[in-house]
C-alpha atoms as a PDB file:
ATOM      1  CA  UNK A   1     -20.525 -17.435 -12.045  1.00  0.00           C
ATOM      2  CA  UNK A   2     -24.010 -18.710 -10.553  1.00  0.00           C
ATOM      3  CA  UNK A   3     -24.215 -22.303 -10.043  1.00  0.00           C
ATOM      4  CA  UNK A   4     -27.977 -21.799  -9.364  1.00  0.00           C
ATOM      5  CA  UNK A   5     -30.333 -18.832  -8.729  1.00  0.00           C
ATOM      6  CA  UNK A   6     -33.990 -18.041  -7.819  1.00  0.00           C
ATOM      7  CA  UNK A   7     -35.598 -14.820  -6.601  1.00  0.00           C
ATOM      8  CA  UNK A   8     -34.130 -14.599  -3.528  1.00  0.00           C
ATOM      9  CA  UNK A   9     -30.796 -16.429  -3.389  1.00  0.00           C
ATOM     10  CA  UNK A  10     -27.704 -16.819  -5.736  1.00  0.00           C
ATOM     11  CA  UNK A  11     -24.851 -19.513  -4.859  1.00  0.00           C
ATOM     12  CA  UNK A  12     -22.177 -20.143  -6.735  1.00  0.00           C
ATOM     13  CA  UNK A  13     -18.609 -22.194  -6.011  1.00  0.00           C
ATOM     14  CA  UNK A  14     -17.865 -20.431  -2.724  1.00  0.00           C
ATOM     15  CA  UNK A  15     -20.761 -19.458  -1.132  1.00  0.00           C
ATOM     16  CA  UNK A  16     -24.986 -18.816  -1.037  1.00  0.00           C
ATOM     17  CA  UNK A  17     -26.063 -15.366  -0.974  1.00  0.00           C
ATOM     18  CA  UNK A  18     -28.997 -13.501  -0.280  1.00  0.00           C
ATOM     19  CA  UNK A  19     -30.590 -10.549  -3.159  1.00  0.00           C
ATOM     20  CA  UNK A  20     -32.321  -9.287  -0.433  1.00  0.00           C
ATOM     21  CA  UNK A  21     -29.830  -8.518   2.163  1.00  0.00           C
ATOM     22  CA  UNK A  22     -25.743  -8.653   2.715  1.00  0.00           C
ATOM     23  CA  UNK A  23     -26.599 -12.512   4.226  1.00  0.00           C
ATOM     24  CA  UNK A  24     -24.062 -14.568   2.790  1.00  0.00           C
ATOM     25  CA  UNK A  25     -23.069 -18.701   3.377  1.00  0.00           C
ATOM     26  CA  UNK A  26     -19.619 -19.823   3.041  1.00  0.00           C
ATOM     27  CA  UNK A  27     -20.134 -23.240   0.507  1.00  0.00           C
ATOM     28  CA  UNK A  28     -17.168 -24.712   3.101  1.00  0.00           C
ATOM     29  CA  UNK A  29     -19.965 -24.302   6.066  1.00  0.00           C
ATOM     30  CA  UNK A  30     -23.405 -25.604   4.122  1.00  0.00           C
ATOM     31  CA  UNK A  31     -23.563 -28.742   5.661  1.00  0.00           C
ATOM     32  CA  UNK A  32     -23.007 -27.731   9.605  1.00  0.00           C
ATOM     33  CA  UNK A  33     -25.411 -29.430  11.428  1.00  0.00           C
ATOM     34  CA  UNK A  34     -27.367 -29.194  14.527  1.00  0.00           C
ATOM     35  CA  UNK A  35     -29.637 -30.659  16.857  1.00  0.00           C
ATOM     36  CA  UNK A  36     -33.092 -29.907  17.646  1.00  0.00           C
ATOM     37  CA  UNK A  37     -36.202 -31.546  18.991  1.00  0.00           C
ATOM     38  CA  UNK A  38     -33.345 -34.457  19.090  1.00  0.00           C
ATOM     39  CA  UNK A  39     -33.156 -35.288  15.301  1.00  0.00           C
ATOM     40  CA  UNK A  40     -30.220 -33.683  13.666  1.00  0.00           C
ATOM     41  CA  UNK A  41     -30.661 -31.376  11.342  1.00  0.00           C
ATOM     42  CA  UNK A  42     -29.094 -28.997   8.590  1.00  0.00           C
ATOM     43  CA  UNK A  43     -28.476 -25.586  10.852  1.00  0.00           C
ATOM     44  CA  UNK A  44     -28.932 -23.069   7.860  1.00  0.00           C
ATOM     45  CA  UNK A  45     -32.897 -23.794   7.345  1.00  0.00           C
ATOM     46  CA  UNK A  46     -33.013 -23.820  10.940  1.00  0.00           C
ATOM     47  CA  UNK A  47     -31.854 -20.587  11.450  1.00  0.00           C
ATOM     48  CA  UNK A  48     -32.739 -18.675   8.704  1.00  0.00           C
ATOM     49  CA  UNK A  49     -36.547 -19.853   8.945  1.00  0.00           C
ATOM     50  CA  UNK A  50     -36.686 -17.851  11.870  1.00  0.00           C
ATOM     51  CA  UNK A  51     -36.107 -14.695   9.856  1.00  0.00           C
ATOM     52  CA  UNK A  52     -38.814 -12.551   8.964  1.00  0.00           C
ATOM     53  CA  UNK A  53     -37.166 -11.302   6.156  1.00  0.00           C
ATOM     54  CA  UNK A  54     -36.742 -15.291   4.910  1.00  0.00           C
ATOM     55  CA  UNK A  55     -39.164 -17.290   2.460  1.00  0.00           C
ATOM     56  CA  UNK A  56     -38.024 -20.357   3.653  1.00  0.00           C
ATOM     57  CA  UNK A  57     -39.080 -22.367  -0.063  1.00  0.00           C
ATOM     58  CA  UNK A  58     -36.811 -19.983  -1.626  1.00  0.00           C
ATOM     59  CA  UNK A  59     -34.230 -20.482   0.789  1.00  0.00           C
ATOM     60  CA  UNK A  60     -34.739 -24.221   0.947  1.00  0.00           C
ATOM     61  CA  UNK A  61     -34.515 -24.372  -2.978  1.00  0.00           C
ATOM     62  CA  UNK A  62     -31.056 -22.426  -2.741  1.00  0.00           C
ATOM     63  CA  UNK A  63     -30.000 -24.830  -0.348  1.00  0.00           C
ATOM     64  CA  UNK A  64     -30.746 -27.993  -1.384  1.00  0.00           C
ATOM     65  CA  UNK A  65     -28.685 -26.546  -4.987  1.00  0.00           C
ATOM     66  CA  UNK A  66     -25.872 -25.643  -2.324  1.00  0.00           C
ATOM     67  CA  UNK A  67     -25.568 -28.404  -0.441  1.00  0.00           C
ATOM     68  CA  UNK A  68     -25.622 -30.867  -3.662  1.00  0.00           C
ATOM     69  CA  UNK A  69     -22.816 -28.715  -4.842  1.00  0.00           C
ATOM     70  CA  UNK A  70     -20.742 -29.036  -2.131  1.00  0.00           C
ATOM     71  CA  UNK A  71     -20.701 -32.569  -1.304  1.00  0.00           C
ATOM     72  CA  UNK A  72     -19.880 -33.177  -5.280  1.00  0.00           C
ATOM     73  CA  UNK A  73     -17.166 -30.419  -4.342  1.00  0.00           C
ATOM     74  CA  UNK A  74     -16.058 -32.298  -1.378  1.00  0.00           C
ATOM     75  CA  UNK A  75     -16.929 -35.514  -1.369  1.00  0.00           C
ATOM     76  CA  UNK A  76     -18.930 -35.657   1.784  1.00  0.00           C
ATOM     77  CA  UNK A  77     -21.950 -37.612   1.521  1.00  0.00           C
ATOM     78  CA  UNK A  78     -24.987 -35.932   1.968  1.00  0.00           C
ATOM     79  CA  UNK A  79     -27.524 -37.323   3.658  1.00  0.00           C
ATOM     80  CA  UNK A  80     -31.163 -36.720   1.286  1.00  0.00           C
ATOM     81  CA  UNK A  81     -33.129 -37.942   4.641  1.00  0.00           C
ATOM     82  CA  UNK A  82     -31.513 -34.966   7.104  1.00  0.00           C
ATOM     83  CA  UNK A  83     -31.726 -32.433   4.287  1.00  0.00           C
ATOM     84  CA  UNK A  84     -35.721 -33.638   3.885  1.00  0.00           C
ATOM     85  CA  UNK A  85     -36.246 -33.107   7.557  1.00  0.00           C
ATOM     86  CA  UNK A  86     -34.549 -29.880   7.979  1.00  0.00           C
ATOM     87  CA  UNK A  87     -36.161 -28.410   4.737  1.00  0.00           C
ATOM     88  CA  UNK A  88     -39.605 -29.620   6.378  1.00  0.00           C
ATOM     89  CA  UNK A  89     -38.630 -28.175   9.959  1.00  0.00           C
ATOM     90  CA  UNK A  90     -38.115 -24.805   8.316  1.00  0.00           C
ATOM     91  CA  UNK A  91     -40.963 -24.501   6.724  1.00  0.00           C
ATOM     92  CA  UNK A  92     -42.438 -25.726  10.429  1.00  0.00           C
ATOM     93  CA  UNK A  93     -40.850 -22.701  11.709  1.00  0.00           C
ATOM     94  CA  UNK A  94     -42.140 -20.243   8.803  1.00  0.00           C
ATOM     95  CA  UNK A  95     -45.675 -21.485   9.295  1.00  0.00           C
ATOM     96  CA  UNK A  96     -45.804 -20.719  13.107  1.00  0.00           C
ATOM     97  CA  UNK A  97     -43.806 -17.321  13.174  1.00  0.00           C
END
């Protein structure tokens, strides 16, 4: 069952998944994290901005849905300031591609 779904991305309870392609997230690894330009940031926008094949407002959309879910899931706080940046840094990364 979809917990939320836009053009290109469905997620449900386990995991985020492209309509496009065979691309799929496990929920359990939504929040990894990585550094760049040294802020730390969500990896997933990161690295799926820099896919030509990616609309990164679709995919930041999906995300922001999947990471909600999973720190409700969890219990893991999720930091709205990090998830702000790296949305922003994809869409960076969109722009000059």
């Amino acid at each position: 069952m979809s917990e939320f779904e836009n053009a290109d991305w469905i997620v449900t309870d386990k995991a985020m998944s492209s309509k496009k392609t065979d691309y799929i997230i496990a929920l359990d690894d939504i929040l990894e994290k990585t550094h760049r330009t040294g802020k730390e940031l969500f990896e997933w926008p990161i690295q799926l901005a820099q896919k030509t094949w990616v609309d990164a407002s679709l995919f930041n959309e999906a995300f922001e849905a999947a990471c909600r879910l999973q720190a409700r899931r969890s219990g893991e706080f999720l930091d709205t300031t990090m998830l702000s940046g790296s949305t922003y840094a994809a869409l960076e990364i969109e722009r000059q591609r």
